[in-house]
Protein backbone atom coordinates (compact mmCIF):
# COMPACT_ATOMS: atom_id res chain seq x y z
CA UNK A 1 0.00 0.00 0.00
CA UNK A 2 1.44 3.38 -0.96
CA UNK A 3 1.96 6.33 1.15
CA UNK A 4 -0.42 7.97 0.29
CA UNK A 5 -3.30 5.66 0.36
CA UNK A 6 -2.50 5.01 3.90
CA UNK A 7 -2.25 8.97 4.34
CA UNK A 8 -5.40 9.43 2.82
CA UNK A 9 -6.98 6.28 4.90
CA UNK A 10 -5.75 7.84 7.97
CA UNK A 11 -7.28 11.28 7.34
CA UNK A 12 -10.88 9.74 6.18
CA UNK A 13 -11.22 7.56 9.37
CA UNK A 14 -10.31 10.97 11.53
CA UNK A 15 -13.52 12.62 9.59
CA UNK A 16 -15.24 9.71 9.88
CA UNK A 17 -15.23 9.93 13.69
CA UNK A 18 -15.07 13.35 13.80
CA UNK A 19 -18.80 13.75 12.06
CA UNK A 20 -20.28 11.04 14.34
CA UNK A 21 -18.96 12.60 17.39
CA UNK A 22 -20.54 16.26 15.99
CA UNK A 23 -23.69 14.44 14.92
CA UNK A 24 -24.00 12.37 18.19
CA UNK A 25 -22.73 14.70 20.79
CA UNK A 26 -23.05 18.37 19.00
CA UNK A 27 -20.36 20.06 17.10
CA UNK A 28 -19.45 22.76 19.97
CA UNK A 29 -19.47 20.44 22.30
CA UNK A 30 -16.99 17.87 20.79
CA UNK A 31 -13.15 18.96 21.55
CA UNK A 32 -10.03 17.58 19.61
CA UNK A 33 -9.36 15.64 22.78
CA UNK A 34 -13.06 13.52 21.84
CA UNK A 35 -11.85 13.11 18.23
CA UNK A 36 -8.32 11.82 19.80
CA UNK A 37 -10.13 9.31 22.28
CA UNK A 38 -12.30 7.96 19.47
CA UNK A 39 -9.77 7.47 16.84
CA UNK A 40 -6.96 6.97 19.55
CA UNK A 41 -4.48 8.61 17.88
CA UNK A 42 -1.96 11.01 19.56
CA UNK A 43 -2.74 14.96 19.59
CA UNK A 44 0.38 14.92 17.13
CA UNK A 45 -1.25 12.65 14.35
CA UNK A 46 -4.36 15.18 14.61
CA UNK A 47 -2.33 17.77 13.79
CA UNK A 48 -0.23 16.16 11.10
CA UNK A 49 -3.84 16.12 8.89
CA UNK A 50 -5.53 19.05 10.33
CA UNK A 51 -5.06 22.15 12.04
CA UNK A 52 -8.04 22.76 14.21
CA UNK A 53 -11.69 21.17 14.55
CA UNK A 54 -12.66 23.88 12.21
CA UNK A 55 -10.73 22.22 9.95
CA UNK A 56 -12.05 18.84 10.45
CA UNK A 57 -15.94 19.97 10.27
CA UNK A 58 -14.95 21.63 6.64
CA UNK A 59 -13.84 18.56 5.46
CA UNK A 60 -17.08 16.83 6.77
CA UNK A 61 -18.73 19.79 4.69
CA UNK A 62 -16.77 19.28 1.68
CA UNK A 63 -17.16 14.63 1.30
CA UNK A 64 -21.15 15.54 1.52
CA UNK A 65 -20.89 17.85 -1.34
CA UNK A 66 -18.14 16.05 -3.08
CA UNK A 67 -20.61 12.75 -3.05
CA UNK A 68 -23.71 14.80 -3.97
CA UNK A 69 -21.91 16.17 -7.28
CA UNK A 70 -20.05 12.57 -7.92
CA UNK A 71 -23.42 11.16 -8.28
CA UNK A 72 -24.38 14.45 -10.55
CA UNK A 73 -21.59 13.83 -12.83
CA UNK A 74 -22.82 10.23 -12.59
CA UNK A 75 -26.43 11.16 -13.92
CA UNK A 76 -25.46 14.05 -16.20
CA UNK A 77 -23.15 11.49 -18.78
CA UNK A 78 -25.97 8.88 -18.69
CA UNK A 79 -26.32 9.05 -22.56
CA UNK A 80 -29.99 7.33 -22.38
CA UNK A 81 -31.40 9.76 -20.37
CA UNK A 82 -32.84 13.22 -21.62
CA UNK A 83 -32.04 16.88 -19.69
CA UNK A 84 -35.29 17.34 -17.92
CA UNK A 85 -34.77 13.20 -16.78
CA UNK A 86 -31.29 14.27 -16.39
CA UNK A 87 -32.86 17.22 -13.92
CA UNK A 88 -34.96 15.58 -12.10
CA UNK A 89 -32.47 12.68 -11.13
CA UNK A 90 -29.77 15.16 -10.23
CA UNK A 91 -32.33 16.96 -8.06
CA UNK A 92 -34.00 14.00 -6.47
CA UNK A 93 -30.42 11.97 -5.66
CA UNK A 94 -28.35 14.54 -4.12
CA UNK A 95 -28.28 13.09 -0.69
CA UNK A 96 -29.63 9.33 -0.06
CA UNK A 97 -28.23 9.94 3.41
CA UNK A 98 -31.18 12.27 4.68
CA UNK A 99 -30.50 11.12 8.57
CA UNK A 100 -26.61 12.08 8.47
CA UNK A 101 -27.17 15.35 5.92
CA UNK A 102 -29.88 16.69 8.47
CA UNK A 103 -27.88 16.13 11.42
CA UNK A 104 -24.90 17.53 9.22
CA UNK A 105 -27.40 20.57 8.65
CA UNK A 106 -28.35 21.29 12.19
CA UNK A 107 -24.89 21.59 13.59
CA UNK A 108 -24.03 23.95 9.91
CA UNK A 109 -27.31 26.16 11.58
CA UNK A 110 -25.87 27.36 15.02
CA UNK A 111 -24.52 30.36 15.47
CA UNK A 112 -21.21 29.61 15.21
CA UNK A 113 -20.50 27.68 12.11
CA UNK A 114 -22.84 30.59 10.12
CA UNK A 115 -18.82 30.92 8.22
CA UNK A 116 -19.23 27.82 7.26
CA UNK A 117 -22.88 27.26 6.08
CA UNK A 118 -22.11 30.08 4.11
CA UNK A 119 -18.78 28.29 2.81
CA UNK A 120 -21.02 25.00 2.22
CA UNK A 121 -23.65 26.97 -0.02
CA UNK A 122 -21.18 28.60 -1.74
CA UNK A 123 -19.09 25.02 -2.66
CA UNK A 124 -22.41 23.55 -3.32
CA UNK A 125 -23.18 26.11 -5.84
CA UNK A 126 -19.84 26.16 -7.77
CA UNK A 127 -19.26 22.41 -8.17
CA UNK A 128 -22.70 22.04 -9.16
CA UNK A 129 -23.06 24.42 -11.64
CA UNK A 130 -20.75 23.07 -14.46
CA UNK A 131 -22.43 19.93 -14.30
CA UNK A 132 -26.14 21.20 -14.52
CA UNK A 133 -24.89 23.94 -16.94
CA UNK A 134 -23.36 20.85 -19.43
CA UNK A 135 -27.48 19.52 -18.94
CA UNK A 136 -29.11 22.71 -19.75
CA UNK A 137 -27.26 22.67 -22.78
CA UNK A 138 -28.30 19.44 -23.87
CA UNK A 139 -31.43 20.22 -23.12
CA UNK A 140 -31.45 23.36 -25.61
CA UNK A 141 -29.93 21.16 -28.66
CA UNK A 142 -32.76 18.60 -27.79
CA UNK A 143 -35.68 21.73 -27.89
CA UNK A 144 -36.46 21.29 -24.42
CA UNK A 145 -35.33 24.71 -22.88
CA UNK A 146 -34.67 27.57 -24.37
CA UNK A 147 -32.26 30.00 -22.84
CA UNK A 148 -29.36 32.34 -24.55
CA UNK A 149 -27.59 32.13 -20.70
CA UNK A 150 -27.74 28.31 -19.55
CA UNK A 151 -24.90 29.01 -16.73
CA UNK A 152 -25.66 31.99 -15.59
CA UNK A 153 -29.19 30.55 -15.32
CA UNK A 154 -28.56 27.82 -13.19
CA UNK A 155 -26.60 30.10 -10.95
CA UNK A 156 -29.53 31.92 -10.27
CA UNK A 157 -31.49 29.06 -9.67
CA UNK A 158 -29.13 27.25 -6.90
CA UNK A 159 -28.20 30.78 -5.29
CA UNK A 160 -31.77 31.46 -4.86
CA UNK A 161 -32.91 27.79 -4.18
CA UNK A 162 -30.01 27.19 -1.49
CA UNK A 163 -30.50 30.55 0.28
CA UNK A 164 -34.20 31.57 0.22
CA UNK A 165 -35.25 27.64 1.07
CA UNK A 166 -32.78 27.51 3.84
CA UNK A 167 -34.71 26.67 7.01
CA UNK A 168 -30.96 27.90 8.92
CA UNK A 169 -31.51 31.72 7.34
CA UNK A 170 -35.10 31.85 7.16
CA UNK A 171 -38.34 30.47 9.03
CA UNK A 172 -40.99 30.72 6.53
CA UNK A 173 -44.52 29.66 7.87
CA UNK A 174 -45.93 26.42 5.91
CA UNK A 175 -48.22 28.48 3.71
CA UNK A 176 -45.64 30.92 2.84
CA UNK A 177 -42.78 28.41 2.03
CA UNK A 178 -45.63 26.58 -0.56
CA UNK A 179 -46.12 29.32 -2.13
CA UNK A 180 -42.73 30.10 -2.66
CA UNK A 181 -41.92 26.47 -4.19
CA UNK A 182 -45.22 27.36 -6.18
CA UNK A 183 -43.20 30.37 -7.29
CA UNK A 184 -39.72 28.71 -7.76
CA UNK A 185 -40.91 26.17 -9.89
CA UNK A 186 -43.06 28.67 -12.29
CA UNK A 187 -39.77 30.74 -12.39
CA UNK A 188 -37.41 27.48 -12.80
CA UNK A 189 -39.63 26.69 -16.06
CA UNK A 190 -39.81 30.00 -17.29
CA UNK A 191 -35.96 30.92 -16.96
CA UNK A 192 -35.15 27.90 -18.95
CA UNK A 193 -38.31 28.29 -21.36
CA UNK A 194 -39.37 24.57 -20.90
CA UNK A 195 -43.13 23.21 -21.04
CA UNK A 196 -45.08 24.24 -18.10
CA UNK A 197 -45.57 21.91 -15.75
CA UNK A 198 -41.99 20.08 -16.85
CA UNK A 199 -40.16 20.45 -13.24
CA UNK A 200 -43.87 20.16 -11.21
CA UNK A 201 -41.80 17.62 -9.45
CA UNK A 202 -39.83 20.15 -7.73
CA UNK A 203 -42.91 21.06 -5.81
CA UNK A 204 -42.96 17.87 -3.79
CA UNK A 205 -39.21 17.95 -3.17
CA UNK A 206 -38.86 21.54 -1.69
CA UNK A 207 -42.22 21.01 0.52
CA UNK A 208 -40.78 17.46 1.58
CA UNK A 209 -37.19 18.85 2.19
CA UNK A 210 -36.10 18.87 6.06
CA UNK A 211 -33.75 21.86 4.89
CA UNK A 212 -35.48 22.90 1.99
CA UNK A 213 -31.56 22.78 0.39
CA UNK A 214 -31.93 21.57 -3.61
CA UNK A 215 -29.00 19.20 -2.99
CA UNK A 216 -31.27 17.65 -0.13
């Protein structure tokens, strides 16, 4: 086994514990010295792969989005599948974990990890992007959308899905947040020019969402 497998082993089992101790016993509450009981490794391995528990939460952060855009990438090169399928599946398959994510998602909510929600939004929307943008233009040669901006679209879409449907930022009442995914879906039709009633699917996932996030 190379070096750097086992260095890269090493540092996955570290975030492995680390985000069941943050899920399990609450990020603020967990110390280095928790992660370094659970993993038992010295204080000096810790700090050989990562600099604080900061540190350690971002990379948390960054597998969940990393998987959710793997499995993107996954859908978007499926050569039998058209963009709105395309769409839907990306949409639908983001996170099969739901239990971990939301857990994941309470701890991003408090007060003190606000950076790095923020920082999480932000990755989610630039990895995501490319992929979705390579869909929307498929979709245009197949005469399902039209659009003259198909990236600058989607970035609109995921800034304003990830931030206005983000129970850690806002607290809609139930009425107000369906007519909001009422609203989202009209616009995510209209912005792309497809069929009405083509992404009516979105409906049920941002009303069924425990975050209301798009890469639920």
């Amino acid at each position: 086994m190379s070096v750097s497998k086992k260095h890269e082993e090493r540092r996955n089992e570290i975030v492995n514990i680390a985000e069941m101790l943050f899920s399990t016993k609450g990020y603020t509450k967990t110390t280095v010295n928790d992660i370094l009981k659970s993993a038992e490794i010295a204080k000096g391995t810790f700090y050989h792969y990562f600099q604080s528990k900061e540190e350690v939460m971002d990379a948390v952060v960054m597998r969940f989005i990393a998987s959710g855009v793997e499995a993107a990438q996954v859908i978007a090169s499926d050569p039998y599948l058209n963009a709105p399928e395309k769409i839907f599946q990306i949409i639908m398959a983001q996170n099969p974990e739901a239990s971990r994510k939301e857990q994941l998602i309470e701890q991003l909510h408090q007060i003190n990890n606000a950076e790095m929600h923020q920082k999480s939004l932000v990755e989610t929307i630039l990895q995501l992007t490319p992929v979705l943008t390579e869909v929307i233009e498929q979709g245009i040669e197949e005469g399902k959308f039209k659009t003259p901006y198909p990236k600058e679209t989607v970035e609109f879409l995921l800034v304003s899905s990830q931030f206005l449907f983000d129970e850690g930022i806002f607290q809609w009442e139930p009425q107000e947040l369906m007519q909001k995914a009422i609203a989202f879906t009209h616009i995510f039709e209209t912005s792309l020019g497809a069929e009405k009633g083509s992404f009516n699917f979105l409906l049920h996932k941002l009303m069924h969402s425990e975050d209301g996030e798009m890469y639920e």
